[in-house]
N, C-alpha and C. Protein backbone atom coordinates (compact mmCIF):
# COMPACT_ATOMS: atom_id res chain seq x y z
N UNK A 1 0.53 44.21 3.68
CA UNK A 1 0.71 42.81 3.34
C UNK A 1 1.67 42.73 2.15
N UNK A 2 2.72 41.87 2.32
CA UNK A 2 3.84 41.97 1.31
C UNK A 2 2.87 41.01 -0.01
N UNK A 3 3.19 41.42 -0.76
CA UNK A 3 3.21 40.29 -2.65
C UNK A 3 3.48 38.85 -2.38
N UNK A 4 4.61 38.88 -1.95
CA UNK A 4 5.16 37.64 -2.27
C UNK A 4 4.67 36.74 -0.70
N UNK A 5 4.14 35.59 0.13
CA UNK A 5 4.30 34.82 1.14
C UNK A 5 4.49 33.61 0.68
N UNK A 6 5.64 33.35 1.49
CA UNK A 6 6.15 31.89 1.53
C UNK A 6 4.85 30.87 2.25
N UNK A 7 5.28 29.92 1.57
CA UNK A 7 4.28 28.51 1.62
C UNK A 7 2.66 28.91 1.67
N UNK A 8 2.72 30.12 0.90
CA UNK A 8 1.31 30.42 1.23
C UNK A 8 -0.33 29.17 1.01
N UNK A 9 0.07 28.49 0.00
CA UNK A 9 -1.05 27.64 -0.40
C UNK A 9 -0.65 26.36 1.14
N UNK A 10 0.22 26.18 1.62
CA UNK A 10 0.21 25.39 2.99
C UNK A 10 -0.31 25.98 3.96
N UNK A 11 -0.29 27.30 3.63
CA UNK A 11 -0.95 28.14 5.05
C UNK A 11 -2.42 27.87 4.94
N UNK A 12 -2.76 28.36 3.99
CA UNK A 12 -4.05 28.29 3.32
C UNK A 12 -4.47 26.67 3.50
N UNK A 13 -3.73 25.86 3.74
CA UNK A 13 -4.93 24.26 3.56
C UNK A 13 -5.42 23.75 5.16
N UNK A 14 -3.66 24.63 6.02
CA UNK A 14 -3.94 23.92 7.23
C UNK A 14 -4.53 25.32 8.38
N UNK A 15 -5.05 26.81 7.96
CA UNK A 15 -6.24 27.51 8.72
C UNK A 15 -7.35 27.01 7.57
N UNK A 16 -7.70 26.43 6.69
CA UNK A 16 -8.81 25.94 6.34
C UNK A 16 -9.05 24.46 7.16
N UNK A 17 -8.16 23.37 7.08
CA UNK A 17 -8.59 22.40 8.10
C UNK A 17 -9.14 23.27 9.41
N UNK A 18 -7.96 23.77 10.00
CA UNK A 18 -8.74 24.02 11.27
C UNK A 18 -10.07 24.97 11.30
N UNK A 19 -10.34 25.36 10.77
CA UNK A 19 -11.64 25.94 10.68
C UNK A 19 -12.73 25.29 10.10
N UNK A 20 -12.61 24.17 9.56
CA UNK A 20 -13.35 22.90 8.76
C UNK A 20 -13.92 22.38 10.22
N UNK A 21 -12.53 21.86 11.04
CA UNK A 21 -12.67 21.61 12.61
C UNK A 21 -13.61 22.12 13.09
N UNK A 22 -13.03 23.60 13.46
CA UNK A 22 -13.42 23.80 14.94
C UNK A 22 -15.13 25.13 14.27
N UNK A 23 -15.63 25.10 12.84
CA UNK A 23 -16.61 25.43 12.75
C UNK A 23 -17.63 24.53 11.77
N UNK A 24 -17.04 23.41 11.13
CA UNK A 24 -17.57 22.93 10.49
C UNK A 24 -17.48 23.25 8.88
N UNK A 25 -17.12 22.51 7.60
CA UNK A 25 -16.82 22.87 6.26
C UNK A 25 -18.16 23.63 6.14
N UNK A 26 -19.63 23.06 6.08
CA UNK A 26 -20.61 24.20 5.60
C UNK A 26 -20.31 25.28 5.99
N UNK A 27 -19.86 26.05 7.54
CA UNK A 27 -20.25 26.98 7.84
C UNK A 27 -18.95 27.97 7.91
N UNK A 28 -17.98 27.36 7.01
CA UNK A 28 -16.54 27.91 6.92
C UNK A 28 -16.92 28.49 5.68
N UNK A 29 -15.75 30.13 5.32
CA UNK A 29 -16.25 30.64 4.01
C UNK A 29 -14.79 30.93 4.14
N UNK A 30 -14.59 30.95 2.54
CA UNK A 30 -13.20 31.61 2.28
C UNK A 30 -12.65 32.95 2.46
N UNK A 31 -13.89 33.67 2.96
CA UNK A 31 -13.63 34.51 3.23
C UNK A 31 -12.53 35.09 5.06
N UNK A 32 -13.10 33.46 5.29
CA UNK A 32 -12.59 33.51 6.94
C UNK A 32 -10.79 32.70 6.92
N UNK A 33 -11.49 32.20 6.29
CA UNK A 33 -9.79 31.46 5.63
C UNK A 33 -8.78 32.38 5.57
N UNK A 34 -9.10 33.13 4.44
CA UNK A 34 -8.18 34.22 4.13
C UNK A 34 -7.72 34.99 5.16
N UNK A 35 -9.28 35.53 6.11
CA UNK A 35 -8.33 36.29 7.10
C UNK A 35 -7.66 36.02 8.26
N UNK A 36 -8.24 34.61 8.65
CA UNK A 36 -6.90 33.97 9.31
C UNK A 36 -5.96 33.75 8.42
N UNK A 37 -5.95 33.47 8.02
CA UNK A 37 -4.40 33.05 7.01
C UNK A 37 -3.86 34.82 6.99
N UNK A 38 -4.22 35.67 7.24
CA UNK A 38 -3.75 37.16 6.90
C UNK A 38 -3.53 37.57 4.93
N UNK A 39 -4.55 36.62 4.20
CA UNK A 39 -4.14 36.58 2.62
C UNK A 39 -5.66 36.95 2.46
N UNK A 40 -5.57 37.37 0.75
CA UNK A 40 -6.82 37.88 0.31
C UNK A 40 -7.82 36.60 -0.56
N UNK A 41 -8.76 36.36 -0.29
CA UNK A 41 -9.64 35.91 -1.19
C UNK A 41 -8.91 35.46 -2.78
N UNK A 42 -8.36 36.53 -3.12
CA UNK A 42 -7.87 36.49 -4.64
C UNK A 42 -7.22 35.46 -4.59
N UNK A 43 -6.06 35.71 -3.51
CA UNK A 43 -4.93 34.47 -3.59
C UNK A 43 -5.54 33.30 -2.84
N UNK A 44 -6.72 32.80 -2.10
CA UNK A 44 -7.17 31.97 -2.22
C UNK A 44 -7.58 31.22 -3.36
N UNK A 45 -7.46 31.78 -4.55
CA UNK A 45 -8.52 31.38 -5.89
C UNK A 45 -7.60 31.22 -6.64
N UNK A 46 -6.14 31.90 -6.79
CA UNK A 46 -5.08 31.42 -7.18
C UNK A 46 -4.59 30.21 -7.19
N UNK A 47 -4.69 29.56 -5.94
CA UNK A 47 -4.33 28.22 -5.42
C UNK A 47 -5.46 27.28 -5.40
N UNK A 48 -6.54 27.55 -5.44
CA UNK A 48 -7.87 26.72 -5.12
C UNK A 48 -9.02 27.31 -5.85
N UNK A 49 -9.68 25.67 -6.81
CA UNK A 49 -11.05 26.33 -7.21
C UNK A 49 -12.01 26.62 -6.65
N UNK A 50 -12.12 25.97 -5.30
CA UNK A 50 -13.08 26.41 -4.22
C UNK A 50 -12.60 25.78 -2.87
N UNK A 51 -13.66 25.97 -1.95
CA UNK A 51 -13.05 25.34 -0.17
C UNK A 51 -13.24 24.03 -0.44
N UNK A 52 -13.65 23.07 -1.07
CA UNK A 52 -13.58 21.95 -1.13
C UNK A 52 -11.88 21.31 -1.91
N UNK A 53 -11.47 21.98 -2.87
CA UNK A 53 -10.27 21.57 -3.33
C UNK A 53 -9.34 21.84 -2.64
N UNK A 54 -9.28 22.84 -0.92
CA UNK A 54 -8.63 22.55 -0.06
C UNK A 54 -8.01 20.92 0.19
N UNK A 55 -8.94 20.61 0.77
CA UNK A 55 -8.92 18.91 0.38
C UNK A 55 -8.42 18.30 0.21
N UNK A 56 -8.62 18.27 -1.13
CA UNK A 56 -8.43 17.54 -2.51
C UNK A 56 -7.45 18.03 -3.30
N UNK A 57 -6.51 18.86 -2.71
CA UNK A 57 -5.63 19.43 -3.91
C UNK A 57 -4.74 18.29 -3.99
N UNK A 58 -4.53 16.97 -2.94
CA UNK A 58 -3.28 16.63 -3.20
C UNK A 58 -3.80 15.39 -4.21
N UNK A 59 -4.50 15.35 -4.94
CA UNK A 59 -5.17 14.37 -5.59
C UNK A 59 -4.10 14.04 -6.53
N UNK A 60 -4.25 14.74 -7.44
CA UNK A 60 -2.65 14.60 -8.29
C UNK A 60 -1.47 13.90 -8.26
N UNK A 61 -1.16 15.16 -7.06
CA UNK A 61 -0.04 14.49 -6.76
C UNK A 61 0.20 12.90 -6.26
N UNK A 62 -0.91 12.29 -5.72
CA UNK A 62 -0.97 10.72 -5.13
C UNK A 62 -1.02 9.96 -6.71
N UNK A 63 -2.14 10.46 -7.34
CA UNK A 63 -2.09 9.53 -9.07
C UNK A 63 -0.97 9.32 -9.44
N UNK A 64 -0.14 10.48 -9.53
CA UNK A 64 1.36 10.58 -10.20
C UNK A 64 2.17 9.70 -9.40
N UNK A 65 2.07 9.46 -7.91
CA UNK A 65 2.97 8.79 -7.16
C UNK A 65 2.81 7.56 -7.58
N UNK A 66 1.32 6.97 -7.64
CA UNK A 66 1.03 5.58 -7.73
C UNK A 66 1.36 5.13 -8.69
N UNK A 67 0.74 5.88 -10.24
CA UNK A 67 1.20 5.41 -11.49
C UNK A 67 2.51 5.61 -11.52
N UNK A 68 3.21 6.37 -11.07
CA UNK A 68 5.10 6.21 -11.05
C UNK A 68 5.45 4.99 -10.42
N UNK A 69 5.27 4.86 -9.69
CA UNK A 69 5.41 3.27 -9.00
C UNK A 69 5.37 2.11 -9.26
N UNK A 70 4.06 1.99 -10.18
CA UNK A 70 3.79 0.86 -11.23
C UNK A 70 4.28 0.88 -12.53
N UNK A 71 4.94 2.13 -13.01
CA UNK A 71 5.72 2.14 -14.10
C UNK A 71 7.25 1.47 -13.75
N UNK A 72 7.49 2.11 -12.66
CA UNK A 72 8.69 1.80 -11.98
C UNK A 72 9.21 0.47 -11.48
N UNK A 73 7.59 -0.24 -11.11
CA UNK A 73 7.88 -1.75 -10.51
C UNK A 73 8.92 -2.47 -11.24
N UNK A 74 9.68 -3.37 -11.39
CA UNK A 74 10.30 -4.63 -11.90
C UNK A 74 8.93 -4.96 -13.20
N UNK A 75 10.27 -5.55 -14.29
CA UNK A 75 9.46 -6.32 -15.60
C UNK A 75 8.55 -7.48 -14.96
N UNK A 76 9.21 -8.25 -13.98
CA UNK A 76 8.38 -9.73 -13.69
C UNK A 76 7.73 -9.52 -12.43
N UNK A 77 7.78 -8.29 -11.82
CA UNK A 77 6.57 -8.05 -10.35
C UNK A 77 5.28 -8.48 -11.40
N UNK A 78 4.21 -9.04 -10.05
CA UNK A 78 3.10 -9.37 -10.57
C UNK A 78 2.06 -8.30 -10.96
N UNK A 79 1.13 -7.89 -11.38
CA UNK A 79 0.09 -7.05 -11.15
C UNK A 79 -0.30 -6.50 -10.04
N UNK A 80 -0.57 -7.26 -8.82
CA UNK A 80 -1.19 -7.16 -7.32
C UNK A 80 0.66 -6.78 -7.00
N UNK A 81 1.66 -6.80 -6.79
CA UNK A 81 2.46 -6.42 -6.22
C UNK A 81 3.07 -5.20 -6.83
N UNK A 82 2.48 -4.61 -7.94
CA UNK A 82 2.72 -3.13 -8.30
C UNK A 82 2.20 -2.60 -7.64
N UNK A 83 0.84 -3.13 -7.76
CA UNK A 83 -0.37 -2.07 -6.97
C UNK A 83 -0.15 -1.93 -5.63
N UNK A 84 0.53 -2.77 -5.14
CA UNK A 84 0.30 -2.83 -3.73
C UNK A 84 1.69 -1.70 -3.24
N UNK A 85 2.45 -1.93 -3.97
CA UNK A 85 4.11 -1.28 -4.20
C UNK A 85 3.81 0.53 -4.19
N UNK A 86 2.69 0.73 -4.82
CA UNK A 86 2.40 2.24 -5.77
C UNK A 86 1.32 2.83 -4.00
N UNK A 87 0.45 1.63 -4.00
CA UNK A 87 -0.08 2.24 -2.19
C UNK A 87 0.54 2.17 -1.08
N UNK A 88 1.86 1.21 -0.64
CA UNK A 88 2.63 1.23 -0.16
C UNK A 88 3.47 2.74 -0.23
N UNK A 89 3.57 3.39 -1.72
CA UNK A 89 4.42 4.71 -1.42
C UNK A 89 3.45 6.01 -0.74
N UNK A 90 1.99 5.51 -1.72
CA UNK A 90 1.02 6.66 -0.89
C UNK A 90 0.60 6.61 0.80
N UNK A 91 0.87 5.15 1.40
CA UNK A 91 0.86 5.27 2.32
C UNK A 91 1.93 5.69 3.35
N UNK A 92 3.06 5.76 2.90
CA UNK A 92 4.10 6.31 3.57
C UNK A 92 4.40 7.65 3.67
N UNK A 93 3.83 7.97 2.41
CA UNK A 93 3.58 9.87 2.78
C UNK A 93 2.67 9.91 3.34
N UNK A 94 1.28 9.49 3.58
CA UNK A 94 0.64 9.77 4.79
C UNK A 94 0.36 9.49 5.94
N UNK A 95 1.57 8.56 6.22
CA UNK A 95 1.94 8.33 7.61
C UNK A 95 2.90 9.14 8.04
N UNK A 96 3.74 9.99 7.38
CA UNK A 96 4.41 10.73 7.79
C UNK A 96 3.49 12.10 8.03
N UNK A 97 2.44 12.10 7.39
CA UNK A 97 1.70 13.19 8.01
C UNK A 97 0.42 13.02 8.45
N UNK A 98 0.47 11.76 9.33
CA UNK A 98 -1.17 11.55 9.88
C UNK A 98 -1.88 11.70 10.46
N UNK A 99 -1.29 13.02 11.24
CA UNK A 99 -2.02 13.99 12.18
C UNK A 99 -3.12 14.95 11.52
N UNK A 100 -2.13 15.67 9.97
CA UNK A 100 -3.32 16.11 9.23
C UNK A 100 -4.07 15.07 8.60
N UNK A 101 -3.50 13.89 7.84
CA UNK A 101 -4.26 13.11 7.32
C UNK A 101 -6.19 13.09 7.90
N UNK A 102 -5.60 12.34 9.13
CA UNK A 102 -6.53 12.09 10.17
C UNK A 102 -7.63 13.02 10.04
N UNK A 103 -7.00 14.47 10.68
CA UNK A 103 -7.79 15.34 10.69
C UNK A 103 -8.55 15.73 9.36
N UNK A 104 -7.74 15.67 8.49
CA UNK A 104 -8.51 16.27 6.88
C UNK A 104 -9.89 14.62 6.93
N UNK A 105 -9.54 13.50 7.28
CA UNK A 105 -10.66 12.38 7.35
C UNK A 105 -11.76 12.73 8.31
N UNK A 106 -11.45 13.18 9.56
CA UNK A 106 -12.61 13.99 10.28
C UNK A 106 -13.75 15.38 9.19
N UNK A 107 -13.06 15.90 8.95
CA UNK A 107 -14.09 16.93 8.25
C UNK A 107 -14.62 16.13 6.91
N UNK A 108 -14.27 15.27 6.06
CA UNK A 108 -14.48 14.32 4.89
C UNK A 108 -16.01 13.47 5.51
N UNK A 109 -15.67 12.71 6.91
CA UNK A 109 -16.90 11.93 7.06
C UNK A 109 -17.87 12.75 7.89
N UNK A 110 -17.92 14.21 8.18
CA UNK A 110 -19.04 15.04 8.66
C UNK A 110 -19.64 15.47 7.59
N UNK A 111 -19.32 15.31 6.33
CA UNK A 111 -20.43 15.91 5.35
C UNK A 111 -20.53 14.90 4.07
N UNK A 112 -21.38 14.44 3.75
CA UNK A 112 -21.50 13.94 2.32
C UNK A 112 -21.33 14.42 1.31
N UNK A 113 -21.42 15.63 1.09
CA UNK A 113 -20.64 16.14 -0.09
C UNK A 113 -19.34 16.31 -0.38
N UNK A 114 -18.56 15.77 0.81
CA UNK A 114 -17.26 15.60 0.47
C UNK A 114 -17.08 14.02 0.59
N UNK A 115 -17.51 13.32 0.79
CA UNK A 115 -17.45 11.73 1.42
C UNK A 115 -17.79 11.54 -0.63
N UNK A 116 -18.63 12.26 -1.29
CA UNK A 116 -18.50 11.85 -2.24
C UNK A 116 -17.31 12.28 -3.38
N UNK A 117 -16.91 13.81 -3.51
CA UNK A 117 -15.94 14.09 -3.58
C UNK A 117 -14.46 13.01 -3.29
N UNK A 118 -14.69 12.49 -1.98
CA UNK A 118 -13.56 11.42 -1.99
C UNK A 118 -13.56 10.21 -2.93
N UNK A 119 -14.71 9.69 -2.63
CA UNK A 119 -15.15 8.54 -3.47
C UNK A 119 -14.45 8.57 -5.22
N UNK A 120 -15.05 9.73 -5.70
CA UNK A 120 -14.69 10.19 -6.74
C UNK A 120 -13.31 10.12 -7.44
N UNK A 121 -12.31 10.81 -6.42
CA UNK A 121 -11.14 10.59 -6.37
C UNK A 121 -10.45 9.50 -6.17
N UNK A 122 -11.26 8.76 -5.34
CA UNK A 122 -10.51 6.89 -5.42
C UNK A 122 -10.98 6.47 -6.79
N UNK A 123 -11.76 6.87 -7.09
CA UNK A 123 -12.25 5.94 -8.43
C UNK A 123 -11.27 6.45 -9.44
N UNK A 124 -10.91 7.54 -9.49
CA UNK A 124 -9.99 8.32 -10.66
C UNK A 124 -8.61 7.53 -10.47
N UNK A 125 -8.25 7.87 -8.95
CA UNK A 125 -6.76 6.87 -9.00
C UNK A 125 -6.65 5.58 -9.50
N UNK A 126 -8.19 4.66 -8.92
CA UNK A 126 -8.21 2.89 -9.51
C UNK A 126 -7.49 3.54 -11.31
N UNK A 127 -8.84 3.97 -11.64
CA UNK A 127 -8.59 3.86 -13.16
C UNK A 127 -7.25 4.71 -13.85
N UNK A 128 -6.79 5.44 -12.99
CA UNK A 128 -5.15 5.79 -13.27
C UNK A 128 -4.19 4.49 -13.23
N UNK A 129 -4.78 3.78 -12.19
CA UNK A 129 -3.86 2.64 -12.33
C UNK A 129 -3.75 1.49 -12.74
N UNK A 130 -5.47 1.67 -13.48
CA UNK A 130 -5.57 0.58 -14.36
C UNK A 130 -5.53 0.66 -15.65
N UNK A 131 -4.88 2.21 -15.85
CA UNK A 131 -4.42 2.39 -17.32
C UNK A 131 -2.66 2.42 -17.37
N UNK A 132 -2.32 2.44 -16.18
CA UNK A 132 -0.81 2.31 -15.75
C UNK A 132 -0.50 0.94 -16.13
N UNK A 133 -1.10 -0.31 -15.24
CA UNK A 133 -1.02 -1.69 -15.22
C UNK A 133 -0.83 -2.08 -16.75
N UNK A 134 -2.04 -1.83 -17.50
CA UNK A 134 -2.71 -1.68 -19.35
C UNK A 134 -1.01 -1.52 -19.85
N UNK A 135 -0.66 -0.39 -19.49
CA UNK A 135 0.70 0.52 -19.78
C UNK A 135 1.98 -1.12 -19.63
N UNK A 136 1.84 -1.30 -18.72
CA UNK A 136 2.48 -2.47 -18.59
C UNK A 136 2.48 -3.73 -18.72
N UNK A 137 1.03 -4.08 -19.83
CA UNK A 137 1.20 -5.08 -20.64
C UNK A 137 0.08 -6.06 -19.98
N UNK A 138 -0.70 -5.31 -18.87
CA UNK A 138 -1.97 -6.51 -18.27
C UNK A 138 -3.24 -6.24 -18.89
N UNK A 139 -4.27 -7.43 -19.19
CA UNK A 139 -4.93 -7.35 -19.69
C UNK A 139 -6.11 -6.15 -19.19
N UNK A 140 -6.61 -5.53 -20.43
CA UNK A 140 -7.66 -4.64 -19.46
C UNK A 140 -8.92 -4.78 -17.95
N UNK A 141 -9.31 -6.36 -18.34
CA UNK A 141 -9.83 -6.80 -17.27
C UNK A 141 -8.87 -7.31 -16.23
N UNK A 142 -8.28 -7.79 -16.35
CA UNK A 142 -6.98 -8.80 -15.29
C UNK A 142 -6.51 -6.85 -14.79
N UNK A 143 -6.16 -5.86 -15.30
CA UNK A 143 -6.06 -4.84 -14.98
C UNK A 143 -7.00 -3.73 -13.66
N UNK A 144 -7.94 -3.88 -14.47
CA UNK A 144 -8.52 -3.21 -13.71
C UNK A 144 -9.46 -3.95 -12.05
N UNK A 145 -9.64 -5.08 -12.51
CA UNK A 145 -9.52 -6.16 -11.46
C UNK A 145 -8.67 -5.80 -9.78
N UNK A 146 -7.32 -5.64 -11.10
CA UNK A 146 -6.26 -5.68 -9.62
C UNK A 146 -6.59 -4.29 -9.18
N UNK A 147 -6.59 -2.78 -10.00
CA UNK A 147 -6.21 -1.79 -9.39
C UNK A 147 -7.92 -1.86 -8.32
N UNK A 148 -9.03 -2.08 -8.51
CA UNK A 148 -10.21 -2.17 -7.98
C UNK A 148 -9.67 -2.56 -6.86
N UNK A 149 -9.06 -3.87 -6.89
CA UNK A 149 -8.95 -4.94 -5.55
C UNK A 149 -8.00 -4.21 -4.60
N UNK A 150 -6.91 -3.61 -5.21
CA UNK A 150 -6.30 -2.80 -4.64
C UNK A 150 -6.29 -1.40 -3.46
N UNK A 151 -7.56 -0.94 -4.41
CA UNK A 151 -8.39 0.08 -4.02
C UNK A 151 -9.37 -0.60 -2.72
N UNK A 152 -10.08 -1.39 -2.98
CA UNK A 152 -10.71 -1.92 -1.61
C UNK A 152 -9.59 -2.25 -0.48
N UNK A 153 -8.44 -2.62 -0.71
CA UNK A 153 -7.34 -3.41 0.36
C UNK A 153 -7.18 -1.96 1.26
N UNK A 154 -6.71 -0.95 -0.06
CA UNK A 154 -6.44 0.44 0.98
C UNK A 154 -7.56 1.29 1.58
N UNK A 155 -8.41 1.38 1.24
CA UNK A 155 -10.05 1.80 2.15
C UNK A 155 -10.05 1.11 3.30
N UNK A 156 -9.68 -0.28 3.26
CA UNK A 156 -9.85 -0.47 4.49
C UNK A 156 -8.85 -0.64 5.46
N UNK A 157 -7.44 -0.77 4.78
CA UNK A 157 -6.47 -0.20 5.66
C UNK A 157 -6.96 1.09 5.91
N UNK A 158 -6.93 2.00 5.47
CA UNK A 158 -6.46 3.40 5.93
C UNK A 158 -8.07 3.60 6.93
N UNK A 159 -9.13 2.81 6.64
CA UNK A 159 -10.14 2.88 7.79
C UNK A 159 -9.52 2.32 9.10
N UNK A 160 -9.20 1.11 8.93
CA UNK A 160 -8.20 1.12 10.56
C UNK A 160 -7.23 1.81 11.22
N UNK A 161 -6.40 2.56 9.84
CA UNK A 161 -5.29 3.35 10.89
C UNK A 161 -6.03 4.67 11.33
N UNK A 162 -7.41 5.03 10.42
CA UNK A 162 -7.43 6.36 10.79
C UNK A 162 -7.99 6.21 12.24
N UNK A 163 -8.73 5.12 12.28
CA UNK A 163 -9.31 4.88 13.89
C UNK A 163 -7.99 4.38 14.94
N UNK A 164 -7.25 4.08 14.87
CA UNK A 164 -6.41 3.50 16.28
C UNK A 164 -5.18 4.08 15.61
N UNK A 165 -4.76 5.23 16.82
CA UNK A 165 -3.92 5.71 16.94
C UNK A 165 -2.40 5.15 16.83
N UNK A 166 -2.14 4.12 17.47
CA UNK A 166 -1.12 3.08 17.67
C UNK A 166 -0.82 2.68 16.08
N UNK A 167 -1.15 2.25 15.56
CA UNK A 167 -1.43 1.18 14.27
C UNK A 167 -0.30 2.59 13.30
N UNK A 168 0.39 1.82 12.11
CA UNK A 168 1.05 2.44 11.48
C UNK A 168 0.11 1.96 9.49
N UNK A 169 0.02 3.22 9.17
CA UNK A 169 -0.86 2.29 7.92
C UNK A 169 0.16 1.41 6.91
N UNK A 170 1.68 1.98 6.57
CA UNK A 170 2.18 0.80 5.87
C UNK A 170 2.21 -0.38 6.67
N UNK A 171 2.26 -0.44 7.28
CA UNK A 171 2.08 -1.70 8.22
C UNK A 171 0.77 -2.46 8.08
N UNK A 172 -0.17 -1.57 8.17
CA UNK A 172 -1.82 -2.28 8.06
C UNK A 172 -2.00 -2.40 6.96
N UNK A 173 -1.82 -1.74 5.80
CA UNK A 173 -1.83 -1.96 4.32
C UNK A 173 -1.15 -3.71 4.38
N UNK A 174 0.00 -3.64 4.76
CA UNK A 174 0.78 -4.86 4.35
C UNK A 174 0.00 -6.14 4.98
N UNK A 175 -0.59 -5.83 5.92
CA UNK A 175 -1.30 -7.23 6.92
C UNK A 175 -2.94 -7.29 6.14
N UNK A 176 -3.57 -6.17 5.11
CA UNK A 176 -4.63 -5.97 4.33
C UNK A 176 -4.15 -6.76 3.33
N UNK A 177 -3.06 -6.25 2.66
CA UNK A 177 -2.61 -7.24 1.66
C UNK A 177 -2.47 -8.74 1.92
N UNK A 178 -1.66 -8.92 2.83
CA UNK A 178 -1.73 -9.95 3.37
C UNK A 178 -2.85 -11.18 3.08
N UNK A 179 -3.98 -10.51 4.19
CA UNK A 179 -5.08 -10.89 4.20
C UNK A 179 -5.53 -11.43 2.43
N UNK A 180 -5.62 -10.28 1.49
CA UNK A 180 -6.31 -10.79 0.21
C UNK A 180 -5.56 -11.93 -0.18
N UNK A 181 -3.74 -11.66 -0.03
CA UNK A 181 -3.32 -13.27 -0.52
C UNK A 181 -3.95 -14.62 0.02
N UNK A 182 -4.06 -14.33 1.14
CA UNK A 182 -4.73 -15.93 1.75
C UNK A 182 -6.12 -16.36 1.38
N UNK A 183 -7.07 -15.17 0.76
CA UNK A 183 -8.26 -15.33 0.27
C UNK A 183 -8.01 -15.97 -0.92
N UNK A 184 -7.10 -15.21 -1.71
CA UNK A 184 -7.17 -15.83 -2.58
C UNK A 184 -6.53 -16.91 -3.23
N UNK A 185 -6.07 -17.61 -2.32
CA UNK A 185 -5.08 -18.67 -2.40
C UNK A 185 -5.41 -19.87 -2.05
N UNK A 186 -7.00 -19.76 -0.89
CA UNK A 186 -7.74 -20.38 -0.69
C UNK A 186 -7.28 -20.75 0.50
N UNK A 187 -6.45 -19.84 1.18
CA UNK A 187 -6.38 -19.86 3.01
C UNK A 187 -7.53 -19.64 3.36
């Protein structure tokens, strides 16, 4: 086995999905990971604190996208149209990959210990982006308000696209959004 493998931590996330799949996350060990992947344990641990941050590694990287986004918005965009602007970009990277998406959401709602794990992670992004919003001059409540409201709009977009195949989620995000304007506008 050479030192060096290319894209190794990609190899490593997508024979861990499929083995999440086709044996179930409890009954998957990193040890099986590795040897499909043809890599050692070690360099599993290199890249990951455990089989659950398989996952979850791209956590980060989505905070950074969102809060870049809302830093990035226009001086006079509203609050709700940052937020919506910053899930609009997270949803476009995972429509470009919503085959794994999908699939990484299949192994997420077979176990509760990762269904909370997710949870977790939405809550970290709201409050990433309701210290982003803060960052940009909205009040802490009027802040965190929106990134919350925000956060519910995309749960339940991304619950419809993950179910119907057809459906595109920036698209359903935008008709979610949609929807809250007319609520709250008193449509």
């Amino acid at each position: 086995m050479s030192r060096w493998e290319p894209n190794t931590r990609g190899r490593l996330e997508q024979v861990a999905l499929e083995l999440y799949l086709e044996r179930g996350f409890e009954r998957t060990t990193v040890a099986e990971i590795t040897a499909r992947a043809g890599l050692t344990e070690r360099t599993f641990f290199r890249h990951f604190a455990d089989k659950r941050e398989v996952l979850f590694a791209g956590s980060v990287l989505l905070r950074d996208l969102c809060v870049g986004a809302i830093a990035e918005a226009p001086e006079d965009v509203a609050p709700i149209d940052a937020v919506f602007a910053a899930l609009r970009a997270a949803a476009d990277g995972m429509q470009e990959r919503q085959e794994s998406v999908r699939r990484r959401q299949v192994v997420i709602d077979a176990n509760s210990e990762l269904q909370e794990r997710e949870l977790i992670k939405l809550a970290a992004l709201s409050a990433a982006m309701t210290e982003a919003l803060v960052r940009r001059g909205v009040s802490e409540l009027a802040a965190r308000v929106t990134a919350e409201a925000g956060m519910a709009v995309f749960k339940i977009a991304f619950e419809r696209w993950v179910g119907a195949r057809e459906l595109e989620l920036p698209r359903v995000l935008r008709e979610c959004f949609d929807a809250l304007r007319d609520v709250t506008a008193g449509g």
